[in-house]
Protein backbone atom coordinates (compact mmCIF):
# COMPACT_ATOMS: atom_id res chain seq x y z
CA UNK A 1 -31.22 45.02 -14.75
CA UNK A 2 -30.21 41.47 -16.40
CA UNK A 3 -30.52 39.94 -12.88
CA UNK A 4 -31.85 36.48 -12.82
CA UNK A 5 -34.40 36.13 -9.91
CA UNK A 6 -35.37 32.50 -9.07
CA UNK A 7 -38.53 32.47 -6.65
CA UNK A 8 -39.05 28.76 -5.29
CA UNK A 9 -42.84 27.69 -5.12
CA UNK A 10 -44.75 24.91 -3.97
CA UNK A 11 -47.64 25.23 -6.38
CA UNK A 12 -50.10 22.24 -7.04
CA UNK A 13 -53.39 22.01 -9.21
CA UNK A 14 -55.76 24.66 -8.27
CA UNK A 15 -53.44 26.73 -6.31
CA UNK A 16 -51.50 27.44 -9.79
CA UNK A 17 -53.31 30.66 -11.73
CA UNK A 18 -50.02 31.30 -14.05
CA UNK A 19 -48.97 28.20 -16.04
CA UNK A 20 -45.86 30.11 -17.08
CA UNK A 21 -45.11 30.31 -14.08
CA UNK A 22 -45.56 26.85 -13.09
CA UNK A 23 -43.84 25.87 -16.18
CA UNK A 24 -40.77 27.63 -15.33
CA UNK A 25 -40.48 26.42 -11.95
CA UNK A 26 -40.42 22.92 -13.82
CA UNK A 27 -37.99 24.21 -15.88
CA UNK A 28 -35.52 25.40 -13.30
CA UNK A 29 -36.52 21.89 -11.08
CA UNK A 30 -35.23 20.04 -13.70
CA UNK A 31 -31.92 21.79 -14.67
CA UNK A 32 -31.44 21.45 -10.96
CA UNK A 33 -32.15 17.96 -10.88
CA UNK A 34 -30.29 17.57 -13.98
CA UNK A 35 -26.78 19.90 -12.62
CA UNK A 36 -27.24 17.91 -9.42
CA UNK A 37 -27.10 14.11 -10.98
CA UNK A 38 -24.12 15.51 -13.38
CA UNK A 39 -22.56 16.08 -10.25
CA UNK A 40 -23.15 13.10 -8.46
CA UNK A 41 -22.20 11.10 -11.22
CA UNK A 42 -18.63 12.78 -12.01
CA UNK A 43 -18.04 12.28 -8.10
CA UNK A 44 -19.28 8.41 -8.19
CA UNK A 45 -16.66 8.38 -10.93
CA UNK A 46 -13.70 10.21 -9.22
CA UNK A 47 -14.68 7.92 -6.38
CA UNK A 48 -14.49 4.75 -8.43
CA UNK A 49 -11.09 5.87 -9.83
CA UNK A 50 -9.65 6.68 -6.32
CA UNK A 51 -10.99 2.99 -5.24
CA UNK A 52 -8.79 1.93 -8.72
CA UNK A 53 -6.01 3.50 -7.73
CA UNK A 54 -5.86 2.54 -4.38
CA UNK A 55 -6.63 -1.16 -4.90
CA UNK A 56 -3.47 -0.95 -7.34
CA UNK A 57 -1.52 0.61 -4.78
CA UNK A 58 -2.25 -1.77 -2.14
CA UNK A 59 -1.17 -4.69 -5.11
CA UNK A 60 2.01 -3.01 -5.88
CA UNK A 61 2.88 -2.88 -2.19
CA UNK A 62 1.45 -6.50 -1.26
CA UNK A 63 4.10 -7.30 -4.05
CA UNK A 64 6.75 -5.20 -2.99
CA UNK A 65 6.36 -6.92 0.40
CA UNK A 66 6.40 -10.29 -0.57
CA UNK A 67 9.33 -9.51 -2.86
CA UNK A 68 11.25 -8.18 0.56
CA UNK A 69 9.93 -11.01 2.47
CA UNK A 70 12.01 -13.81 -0.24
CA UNK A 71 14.76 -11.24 -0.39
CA UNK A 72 14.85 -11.51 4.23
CA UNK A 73 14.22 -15.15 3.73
CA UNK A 74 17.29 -15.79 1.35
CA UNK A 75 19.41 -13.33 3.44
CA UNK A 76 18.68 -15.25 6.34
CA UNK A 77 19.47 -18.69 5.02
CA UNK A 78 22.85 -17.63 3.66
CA UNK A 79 24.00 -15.76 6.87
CA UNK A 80 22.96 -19.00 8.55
CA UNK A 81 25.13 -20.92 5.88
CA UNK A 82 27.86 -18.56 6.46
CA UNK A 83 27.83 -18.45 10.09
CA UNK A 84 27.54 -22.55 9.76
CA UNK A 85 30.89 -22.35 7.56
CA UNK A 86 32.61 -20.04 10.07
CA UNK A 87 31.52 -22.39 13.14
CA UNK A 88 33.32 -25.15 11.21
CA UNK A 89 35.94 -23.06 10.30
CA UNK A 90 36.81 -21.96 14.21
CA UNK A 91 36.13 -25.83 15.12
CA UNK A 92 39.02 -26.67 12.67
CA UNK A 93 41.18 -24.45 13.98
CA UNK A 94 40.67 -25.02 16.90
CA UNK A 95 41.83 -28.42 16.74
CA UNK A 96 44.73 -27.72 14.64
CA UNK A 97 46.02 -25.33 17.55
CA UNK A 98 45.52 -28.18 20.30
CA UNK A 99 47.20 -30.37 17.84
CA UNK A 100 50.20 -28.04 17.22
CA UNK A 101 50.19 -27.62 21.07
CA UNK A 102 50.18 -31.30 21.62
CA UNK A 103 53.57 -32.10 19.13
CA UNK A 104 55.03 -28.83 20.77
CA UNK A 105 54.12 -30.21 23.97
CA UNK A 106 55.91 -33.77 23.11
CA UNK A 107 58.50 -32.20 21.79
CA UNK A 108 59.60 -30.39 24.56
CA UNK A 109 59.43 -33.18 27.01
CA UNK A 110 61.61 -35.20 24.31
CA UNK A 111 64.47 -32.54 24.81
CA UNK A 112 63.98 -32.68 28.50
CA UNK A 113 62.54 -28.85 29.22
């Protein structure tokens, strides 16, 4: 009926009267043993490769942050330079205006108003 029947027995020694039997039981054992270790082994390596890939992902994206972290730091400082020019800028001004306002101011008490 080209079935394949496996029977599993625990034969030792004495208790084995067929060593074809026994010898095919070996036989199957070890192809067993043998499919089971392939298996093992190709998942030990898709394992290592996953580790691979993740330690290279967590690289590129330690990089990645420190590259944003320099590009916040040099934002920062020139935002702070600009708002330090701007501050000077207003201070200037500021003292123009009460300058203009202090000639406008003289002049007007020159003319008598």
């Amino acid at each position: 009926d080209k079935k394949l029947k496996v029977w599993k027995h625990e034969l030792r020694g004495d208790e084995c009267r067929d060593a074809d039997e026994l010898e095919a039981a070996n036989a199957c054992y070890s192809d067993e043993c043998a499919t089971l270790e392939k298996q093992f082994k190709e998942e030990q390596a898709r394992f290592e490769a996953l580790q691979q890939e993740a330690a290279s992902k967590e690289a590129a994206a330690c990089q990645r942050i420190a590259e944003l972290e320099a590009a916040l730091t040099a934002e920062t400082q020139r935002r702070e330079a600009e708002e330090q020019r701007l501050a000077e800028m207003l201070a200037a001004e500021q003292r123009r205006r009460e300058a203009v306002e202090s000639r406008l101011g003289e002049e007007r008490q020159k003319r008598g108003e």
